[in-house]
PDB file of N, CA and C in Angstrom:
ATOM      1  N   UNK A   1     147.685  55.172  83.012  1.00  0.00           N
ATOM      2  CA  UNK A   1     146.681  55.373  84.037  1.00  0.00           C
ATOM      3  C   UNK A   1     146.118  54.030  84.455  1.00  0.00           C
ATOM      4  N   UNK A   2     145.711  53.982  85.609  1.00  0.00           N
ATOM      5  CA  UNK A   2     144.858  52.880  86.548  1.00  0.00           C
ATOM      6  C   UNK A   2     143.704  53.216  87.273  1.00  0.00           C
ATOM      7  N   UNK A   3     142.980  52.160  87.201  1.00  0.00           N
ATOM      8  CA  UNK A   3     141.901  52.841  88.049  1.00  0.00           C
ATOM      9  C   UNK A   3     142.462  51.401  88.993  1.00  0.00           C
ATOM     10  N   UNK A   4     142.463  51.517  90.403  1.00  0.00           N
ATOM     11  CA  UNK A   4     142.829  50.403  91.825  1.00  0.00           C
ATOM     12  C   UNK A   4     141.455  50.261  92.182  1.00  0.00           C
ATOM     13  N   UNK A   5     141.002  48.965  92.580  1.00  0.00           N
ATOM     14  CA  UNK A   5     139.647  48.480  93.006  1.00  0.00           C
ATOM     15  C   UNK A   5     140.284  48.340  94.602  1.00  0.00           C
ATOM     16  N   UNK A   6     139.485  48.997  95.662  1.00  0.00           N
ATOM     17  CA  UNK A   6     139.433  49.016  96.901  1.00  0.00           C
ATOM     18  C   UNK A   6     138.381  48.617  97.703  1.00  0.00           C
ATOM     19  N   UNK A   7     137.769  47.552  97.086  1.00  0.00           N
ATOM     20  CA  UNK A   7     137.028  46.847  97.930  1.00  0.00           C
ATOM     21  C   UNK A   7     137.158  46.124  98.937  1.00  0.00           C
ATOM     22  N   UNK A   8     137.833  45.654  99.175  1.00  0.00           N
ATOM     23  CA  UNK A   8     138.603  44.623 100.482  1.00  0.00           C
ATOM     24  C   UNK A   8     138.588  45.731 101.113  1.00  0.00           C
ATOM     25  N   UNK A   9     139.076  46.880 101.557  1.00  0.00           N
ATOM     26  CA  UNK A   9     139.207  47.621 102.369  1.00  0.00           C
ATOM     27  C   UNK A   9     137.816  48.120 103.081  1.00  0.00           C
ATOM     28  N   UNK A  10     136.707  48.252 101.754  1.00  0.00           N
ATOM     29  CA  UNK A  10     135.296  48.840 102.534  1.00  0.00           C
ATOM     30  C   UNK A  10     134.450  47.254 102.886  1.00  0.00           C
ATOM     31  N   UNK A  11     134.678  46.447 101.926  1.00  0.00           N
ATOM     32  CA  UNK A  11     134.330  45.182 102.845  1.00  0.00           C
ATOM     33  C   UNK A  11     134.929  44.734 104.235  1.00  0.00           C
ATOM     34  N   UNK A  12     136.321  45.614 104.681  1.00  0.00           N
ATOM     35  CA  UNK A  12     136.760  45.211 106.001  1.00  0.00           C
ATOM     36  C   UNK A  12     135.809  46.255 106.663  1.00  0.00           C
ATOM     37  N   UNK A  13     135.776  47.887 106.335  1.00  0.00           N
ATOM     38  CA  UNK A  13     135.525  48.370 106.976  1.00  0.00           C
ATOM     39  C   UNK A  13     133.917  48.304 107.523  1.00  0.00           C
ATOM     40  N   UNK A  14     133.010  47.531 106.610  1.00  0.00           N
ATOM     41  CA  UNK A  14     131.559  47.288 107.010  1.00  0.00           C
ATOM     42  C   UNK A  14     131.481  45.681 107.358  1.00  0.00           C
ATOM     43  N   UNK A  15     132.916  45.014 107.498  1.00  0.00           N
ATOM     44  CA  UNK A  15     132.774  44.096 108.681  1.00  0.00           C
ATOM     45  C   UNK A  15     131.934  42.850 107.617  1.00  0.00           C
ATOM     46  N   UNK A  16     132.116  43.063 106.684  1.00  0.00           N
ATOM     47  CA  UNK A  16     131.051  41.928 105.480  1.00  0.00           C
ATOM     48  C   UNK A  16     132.288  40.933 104.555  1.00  0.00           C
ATOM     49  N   UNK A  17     131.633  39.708 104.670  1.00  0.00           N
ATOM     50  CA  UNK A  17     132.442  38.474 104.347  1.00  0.00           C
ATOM     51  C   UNK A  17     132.406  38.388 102.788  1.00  0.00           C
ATOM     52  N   UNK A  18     132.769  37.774 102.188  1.00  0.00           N
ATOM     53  CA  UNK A  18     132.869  38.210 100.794  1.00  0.00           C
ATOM     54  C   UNK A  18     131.590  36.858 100.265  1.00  0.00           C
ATOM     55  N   UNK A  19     131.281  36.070 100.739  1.00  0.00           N
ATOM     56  CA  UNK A  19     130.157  35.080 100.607  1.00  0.00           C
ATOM     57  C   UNK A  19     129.003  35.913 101.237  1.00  0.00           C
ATOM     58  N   UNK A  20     129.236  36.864 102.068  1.00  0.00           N
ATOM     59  CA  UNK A  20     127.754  37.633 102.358  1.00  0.00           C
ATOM     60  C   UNK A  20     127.352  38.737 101.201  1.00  0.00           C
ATOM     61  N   UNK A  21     128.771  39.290 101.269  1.00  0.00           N
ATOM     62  CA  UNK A  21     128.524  40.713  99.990  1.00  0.00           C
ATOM     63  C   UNK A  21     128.068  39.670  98.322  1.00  0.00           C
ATOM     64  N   UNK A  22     128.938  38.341  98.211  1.00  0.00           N
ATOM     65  CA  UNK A  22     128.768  38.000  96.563  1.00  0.00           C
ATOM     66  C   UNK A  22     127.211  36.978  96.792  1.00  0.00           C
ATOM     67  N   UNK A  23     126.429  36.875  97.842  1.00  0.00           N
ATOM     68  CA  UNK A  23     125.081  36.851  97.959  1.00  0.00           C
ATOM     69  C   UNK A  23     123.818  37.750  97.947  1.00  0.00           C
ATOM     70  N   UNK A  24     124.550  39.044  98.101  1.00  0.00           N
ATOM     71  CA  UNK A  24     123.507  40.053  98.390  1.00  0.00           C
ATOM     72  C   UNK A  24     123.816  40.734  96.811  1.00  0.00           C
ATOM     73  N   UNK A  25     125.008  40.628  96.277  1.00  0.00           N
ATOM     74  CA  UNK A  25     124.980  41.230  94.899  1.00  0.00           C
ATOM     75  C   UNK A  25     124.203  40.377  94.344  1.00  0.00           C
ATOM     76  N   UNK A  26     124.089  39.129  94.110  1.00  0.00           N
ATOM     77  CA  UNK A  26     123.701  37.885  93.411  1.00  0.00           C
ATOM     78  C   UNK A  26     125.034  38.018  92.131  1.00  0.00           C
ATOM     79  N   UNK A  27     125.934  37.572  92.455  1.00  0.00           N
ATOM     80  CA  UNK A  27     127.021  37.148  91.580  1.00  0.00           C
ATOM     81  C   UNK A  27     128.059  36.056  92.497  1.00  0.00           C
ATOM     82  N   UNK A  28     128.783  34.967  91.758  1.00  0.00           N
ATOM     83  CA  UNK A  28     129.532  33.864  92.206  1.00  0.00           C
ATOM     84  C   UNK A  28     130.939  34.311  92.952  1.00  0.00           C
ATOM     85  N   UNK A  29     130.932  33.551  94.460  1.00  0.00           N
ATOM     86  CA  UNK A  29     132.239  33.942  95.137  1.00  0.00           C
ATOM     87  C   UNK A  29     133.327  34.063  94.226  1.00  0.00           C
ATOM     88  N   UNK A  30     133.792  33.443  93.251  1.00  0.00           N
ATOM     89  CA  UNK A  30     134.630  33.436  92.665  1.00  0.00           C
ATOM     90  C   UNK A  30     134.892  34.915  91.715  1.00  0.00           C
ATOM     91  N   UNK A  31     133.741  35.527  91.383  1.00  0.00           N
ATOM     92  CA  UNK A  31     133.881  36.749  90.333  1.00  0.00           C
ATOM     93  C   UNK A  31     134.003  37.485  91.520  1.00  0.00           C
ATOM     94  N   UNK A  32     133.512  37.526  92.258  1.00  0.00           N
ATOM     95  CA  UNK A  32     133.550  38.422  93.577  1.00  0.00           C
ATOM     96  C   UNK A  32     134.892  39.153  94.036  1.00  0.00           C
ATOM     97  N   UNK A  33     135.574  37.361  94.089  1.00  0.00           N
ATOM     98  CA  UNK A  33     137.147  37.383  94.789  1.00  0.00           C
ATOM     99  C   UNK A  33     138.048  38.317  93.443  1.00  0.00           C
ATOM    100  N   UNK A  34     137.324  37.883  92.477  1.00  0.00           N
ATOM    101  CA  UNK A  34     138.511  38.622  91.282  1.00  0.00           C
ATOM    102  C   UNK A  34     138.312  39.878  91.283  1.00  0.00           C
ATOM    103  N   UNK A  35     136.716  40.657  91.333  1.00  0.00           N
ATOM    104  CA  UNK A  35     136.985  42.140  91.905  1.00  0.00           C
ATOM    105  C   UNK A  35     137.796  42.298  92.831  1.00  0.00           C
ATOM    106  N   UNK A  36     137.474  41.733  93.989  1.00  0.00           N
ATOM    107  CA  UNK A  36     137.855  42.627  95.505  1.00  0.00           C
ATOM    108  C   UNK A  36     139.816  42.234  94.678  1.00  0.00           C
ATOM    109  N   UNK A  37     140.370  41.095  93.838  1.00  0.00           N
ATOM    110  CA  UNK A  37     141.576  41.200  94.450  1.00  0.00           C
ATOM    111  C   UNK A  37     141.879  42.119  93.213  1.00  0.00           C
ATOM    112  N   UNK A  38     141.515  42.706  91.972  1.00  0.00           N
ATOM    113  CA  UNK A  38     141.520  43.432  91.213  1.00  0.00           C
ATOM    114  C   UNK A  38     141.720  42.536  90.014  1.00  0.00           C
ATOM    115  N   UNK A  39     141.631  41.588  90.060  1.00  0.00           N
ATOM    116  CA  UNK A  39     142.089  40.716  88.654  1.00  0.00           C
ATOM    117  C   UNK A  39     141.116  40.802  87.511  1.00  0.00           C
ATOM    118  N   UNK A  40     140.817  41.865  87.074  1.00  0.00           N
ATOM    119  CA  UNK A  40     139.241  42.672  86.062  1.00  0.00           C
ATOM    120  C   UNK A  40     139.772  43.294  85.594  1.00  0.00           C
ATOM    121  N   UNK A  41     139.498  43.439  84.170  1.00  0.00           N
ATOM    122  CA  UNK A  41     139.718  45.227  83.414  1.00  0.00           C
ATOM    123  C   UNK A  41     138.183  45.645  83.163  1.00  0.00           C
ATOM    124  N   UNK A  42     136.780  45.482  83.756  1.00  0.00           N
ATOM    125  CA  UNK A  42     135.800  45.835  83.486  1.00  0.00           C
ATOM    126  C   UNK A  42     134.908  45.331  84.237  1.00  0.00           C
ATOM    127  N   UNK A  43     133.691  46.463  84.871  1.00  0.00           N
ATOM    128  CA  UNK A  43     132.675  45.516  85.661  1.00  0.00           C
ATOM    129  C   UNK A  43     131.830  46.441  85.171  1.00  0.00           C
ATOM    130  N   UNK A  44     130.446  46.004  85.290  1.00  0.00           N
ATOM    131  CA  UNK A  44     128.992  46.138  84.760  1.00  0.00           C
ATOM    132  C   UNK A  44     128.668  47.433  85.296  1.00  0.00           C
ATOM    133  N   UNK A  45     127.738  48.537  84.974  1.00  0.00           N
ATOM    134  CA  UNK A  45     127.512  49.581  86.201  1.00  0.00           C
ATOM    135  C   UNK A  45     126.269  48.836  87.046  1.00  0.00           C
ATOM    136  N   UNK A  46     126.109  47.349  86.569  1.00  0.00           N
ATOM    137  CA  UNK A  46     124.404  46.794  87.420  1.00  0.00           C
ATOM    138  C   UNK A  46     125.422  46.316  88.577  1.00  0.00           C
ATOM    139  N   UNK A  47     126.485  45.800  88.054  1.00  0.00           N
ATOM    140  CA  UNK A  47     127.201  44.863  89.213  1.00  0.00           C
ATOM    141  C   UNK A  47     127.767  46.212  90.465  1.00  0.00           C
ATOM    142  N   UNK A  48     128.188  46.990  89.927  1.00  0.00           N
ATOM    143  CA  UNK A  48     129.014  47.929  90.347  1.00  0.00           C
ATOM    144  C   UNK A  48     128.144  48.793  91.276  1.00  0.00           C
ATOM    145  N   UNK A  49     126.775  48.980  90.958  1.00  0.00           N
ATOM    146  CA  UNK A  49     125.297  49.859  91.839  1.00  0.00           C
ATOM    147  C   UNK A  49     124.838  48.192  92.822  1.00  0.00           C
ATOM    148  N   UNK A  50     124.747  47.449  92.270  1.00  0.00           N
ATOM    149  CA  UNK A  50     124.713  46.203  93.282  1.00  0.00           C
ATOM    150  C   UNK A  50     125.764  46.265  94.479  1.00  0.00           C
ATOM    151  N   UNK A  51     126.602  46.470  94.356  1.00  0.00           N
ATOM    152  CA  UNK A  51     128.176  46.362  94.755  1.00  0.00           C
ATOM    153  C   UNK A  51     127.941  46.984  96.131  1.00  0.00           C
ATOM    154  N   UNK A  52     127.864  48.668  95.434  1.00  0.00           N
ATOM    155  CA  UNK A  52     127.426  50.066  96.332  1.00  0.00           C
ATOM    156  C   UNK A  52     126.389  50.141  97.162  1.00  0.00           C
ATOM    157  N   UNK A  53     124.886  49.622  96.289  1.00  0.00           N
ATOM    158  CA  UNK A  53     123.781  49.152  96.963  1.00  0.00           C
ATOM    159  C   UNK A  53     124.242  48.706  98.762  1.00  0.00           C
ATOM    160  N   UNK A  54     124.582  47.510  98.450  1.00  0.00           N
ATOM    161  CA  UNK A  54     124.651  45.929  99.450  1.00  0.00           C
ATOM    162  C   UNK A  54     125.677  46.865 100.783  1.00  0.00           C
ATOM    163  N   UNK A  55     126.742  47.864 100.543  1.00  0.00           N
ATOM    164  CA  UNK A  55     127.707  48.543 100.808  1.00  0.00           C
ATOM    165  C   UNK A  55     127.329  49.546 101.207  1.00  0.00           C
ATOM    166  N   UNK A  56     126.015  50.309 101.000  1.00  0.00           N
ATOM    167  CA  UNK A  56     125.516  51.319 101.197  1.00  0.00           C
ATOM    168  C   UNK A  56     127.204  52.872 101.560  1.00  0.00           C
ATOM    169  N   UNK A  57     128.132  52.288 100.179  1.00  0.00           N
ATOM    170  CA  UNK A  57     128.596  53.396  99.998  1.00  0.00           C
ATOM    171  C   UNK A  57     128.692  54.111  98.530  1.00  0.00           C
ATOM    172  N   UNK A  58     129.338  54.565  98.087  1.00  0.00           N
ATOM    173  CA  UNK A  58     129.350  55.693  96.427  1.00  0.00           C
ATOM    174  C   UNK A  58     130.881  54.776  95.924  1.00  0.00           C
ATOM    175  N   UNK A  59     130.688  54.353  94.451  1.00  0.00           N
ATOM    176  CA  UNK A  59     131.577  53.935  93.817  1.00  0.00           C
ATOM    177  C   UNK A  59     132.855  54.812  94.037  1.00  0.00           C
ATOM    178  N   UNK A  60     133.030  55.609  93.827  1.00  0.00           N
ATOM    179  CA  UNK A  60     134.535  56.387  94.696  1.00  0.00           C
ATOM    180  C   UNK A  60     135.078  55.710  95.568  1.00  0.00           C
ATOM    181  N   UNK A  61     134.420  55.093  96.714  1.00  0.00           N
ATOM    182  CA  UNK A  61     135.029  54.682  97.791  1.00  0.00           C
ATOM    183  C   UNK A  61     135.770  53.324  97.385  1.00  0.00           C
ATOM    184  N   UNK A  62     135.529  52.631  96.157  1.00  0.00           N
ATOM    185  CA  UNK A  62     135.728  51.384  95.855  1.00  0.00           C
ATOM    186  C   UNK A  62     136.567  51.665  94.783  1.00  0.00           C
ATOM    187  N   UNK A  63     136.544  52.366  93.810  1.00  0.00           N
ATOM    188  CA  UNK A  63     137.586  52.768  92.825  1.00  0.00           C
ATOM    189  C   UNK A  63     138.684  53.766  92.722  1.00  0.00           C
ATOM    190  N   UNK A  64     139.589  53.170  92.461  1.00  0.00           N
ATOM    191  CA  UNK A  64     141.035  54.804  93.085  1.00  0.00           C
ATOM    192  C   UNK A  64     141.606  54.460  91.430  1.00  0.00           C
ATOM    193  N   UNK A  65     141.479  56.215  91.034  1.00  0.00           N
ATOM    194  CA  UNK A  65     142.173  56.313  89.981  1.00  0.00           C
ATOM    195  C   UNK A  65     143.964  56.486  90.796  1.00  0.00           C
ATOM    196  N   UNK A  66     144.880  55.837  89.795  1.00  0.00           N
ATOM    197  CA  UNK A  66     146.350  55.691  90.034  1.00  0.00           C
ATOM    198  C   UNK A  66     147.256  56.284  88.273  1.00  0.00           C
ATOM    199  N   UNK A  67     147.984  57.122  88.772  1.00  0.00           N
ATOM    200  CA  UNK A  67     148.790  57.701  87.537  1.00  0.00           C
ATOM    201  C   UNK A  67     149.944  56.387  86.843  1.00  0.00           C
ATOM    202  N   UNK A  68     150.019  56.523  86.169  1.00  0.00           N
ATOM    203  CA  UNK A  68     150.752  55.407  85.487  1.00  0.00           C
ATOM    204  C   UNK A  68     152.679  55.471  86.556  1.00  0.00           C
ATOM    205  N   UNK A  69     152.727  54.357  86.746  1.00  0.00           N
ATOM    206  CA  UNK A  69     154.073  54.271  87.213  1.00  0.00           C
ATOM    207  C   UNK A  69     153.731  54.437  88.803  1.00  0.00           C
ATOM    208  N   UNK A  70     152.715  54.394  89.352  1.00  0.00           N
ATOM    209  CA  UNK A  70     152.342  54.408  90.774  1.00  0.00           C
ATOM    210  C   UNK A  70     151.898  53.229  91.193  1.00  0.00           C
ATOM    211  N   UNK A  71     151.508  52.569  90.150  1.00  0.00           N
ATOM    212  CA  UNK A  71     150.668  51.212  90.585  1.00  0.00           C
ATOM    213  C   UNK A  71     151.782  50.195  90.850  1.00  0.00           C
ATOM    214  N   UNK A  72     151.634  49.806  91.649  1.00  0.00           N
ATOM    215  CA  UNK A  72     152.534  48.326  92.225  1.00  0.00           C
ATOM    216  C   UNK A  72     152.287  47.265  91.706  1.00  0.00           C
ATOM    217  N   UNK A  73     150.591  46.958  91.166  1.00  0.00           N
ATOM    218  CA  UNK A  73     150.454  45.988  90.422  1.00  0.00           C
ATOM    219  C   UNK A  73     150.038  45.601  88.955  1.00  0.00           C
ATOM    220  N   UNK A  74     151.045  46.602  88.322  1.00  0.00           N
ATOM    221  CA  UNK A  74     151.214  46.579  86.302  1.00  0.00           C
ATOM    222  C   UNK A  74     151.489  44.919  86.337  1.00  0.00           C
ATOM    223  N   UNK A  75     151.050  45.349  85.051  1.00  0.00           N
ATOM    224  CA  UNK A  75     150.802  44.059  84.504  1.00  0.00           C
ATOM    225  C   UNK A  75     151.880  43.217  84.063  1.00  0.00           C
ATOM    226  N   UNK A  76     153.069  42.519  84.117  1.00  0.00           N
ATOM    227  CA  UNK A  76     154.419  41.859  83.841  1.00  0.00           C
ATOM    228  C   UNK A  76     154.363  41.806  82.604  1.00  0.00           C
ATOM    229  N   UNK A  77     155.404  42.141  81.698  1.00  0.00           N
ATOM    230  CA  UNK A  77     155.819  41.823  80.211  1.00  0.00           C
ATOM    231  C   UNK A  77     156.134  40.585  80.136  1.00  0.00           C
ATOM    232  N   UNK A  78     155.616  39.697  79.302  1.00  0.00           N
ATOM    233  CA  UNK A  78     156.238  38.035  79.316  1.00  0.00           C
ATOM    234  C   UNK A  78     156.935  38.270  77.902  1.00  0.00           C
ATOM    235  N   UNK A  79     157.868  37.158  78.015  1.00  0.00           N
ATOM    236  CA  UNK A  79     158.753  37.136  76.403  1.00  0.00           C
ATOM    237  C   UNK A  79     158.148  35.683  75.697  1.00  0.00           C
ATOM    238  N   UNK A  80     156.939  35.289  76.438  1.00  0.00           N
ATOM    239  CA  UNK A  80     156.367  33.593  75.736  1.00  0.00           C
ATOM    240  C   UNK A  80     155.555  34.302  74.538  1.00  0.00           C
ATOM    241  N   UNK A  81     155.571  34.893  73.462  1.00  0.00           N
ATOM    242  CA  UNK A  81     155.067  35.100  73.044  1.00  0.00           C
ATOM    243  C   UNK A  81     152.867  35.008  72.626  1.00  0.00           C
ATOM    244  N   UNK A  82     153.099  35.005  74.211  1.00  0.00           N
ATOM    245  CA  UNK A  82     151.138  35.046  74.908  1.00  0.00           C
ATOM    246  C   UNK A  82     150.285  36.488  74.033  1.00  0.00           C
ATOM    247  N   UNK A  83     149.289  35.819  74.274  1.00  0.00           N
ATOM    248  CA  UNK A  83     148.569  37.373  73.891  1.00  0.00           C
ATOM    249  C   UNK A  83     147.457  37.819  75.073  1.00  0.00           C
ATOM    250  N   UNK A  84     147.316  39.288  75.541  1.00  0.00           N
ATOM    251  CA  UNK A  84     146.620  39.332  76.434  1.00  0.00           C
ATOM    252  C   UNK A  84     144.862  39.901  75.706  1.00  0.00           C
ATOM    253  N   UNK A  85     144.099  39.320  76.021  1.00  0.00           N
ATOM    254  CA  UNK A  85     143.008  39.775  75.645  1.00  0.00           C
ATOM    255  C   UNK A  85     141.463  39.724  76.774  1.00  0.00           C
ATOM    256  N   UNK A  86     140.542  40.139  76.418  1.00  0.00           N
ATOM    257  CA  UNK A  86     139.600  40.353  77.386  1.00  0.00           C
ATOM    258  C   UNK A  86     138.264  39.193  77.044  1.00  0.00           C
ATOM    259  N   UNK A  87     137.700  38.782  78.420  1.00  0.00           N
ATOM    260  CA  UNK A  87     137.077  37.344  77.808  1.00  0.00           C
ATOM    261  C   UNK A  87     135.738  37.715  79.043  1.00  0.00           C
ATOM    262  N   UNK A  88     134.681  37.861  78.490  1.00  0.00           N
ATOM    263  CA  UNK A  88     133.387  38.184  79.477  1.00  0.00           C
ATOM    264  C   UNK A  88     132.715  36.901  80.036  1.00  0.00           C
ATOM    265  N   UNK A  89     132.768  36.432  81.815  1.00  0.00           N
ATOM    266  CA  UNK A  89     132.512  35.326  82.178  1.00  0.00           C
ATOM    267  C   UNK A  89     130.508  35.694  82.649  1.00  0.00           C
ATOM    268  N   UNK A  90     130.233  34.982  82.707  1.00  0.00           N
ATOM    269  CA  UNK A  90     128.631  34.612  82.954  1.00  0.00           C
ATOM    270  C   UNK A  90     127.668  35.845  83.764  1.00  0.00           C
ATOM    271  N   UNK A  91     128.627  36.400  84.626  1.00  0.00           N
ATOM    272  CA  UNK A  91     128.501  37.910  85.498  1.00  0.00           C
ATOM    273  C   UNK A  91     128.753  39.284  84.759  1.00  0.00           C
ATOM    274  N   UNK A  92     129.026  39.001  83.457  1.00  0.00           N
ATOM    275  CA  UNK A  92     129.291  40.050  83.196  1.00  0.00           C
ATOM    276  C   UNK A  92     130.877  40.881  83.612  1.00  0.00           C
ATOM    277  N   UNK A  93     131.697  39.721  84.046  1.00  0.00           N
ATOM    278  CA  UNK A  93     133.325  40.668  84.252  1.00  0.00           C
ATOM    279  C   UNK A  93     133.942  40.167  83.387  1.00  0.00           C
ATOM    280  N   UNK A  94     134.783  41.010  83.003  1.00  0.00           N
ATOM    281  CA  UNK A  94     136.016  41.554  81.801  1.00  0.00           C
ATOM    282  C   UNK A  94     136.938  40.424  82.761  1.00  0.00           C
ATOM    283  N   UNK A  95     137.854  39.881  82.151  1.00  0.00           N
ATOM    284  CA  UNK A  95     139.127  39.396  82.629  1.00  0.00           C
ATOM    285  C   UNK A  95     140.071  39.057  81.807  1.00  0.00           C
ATOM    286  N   UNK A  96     141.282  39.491  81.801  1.00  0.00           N
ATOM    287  CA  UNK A  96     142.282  39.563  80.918  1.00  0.00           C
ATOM    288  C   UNK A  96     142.789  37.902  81.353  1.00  0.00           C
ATOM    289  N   UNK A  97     143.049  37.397  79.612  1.00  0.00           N
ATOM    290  CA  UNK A  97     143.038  36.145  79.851  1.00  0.00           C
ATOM    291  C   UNK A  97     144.773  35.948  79.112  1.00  0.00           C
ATOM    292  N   UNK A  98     145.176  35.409  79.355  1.00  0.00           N
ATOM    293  CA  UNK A  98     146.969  35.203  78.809  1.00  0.00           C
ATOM    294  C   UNK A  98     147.030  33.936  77.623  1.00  0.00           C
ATOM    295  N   UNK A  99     146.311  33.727  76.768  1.00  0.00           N
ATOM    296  CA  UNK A  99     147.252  32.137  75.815  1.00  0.00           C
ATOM    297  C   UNK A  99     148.136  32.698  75.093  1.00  0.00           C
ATOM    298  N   UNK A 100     148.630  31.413  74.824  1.00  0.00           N
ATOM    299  CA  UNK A 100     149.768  31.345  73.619  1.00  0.00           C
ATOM    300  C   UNK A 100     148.950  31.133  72.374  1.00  0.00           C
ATOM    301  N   UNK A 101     149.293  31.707  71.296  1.00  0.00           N
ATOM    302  CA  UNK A 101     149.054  31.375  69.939  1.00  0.00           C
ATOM    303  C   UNK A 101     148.743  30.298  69.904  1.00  0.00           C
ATOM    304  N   UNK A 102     147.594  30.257  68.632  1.00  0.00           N
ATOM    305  CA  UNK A 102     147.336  29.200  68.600  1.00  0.00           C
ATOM    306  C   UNK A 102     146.643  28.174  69.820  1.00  0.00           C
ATOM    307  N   UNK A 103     146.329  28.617  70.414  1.00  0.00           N
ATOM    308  CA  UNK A 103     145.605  27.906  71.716  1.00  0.00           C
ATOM    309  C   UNK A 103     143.998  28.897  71.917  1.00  0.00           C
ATOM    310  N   UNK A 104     143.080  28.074  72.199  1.00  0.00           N
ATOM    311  CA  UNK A 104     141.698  28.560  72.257  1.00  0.00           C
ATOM    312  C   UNK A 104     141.436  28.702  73.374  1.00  0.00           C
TER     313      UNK A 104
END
């Protein structure tokens, strides 16, 4: 299972720049860009009612559950022996981070 983040789409459709929406949430263009492009396994429900707030739409419109094997963008199997794990940046988002052993 997947849940697909569809924000780019309601940020096209309310015509809002992603430096206007990651000002009115109060969170950094950069965490912003990694929601809207989905690169997260986790966001806050403050960030997420901020999100909706600023959007004046219902988290539904921004989150699409996807059945496994539908999603176009699974995650690639690497053979570098990496490990994938989850690393919480200053905003409060989840982001799956890739090292190799032995690397901090």
């Amino acid at each position: 299972m997947a849940i697909i983040l569809r924000l780019d789409r309601v940020m096209a459709d309310r015509k809002m720049s992603l430096n206007e929406l990651a000002e009115r949430v109060g969170i950094s263009n950069v965490n912003l860009s990694k929601i809207k492009t989905g690169k997260i396994s986790a966001i806050r429900f403050s960030t997420l009612n901020a999100i909706c707030s600023s959007l004046k739409c219902q988290p539904g419109d921004i989150l699409e559950f996807v059945e496994d094997g539908e999603n176009k963008h699974e995650e690639k199997n690497t053979d570098d022996n990496s490990e994938v794990y989850d690393d919480e940046d200053t905003d409060g988002i989840f982001n799956k981070i890739r090292r190799k052993p032995g690397m901090r």
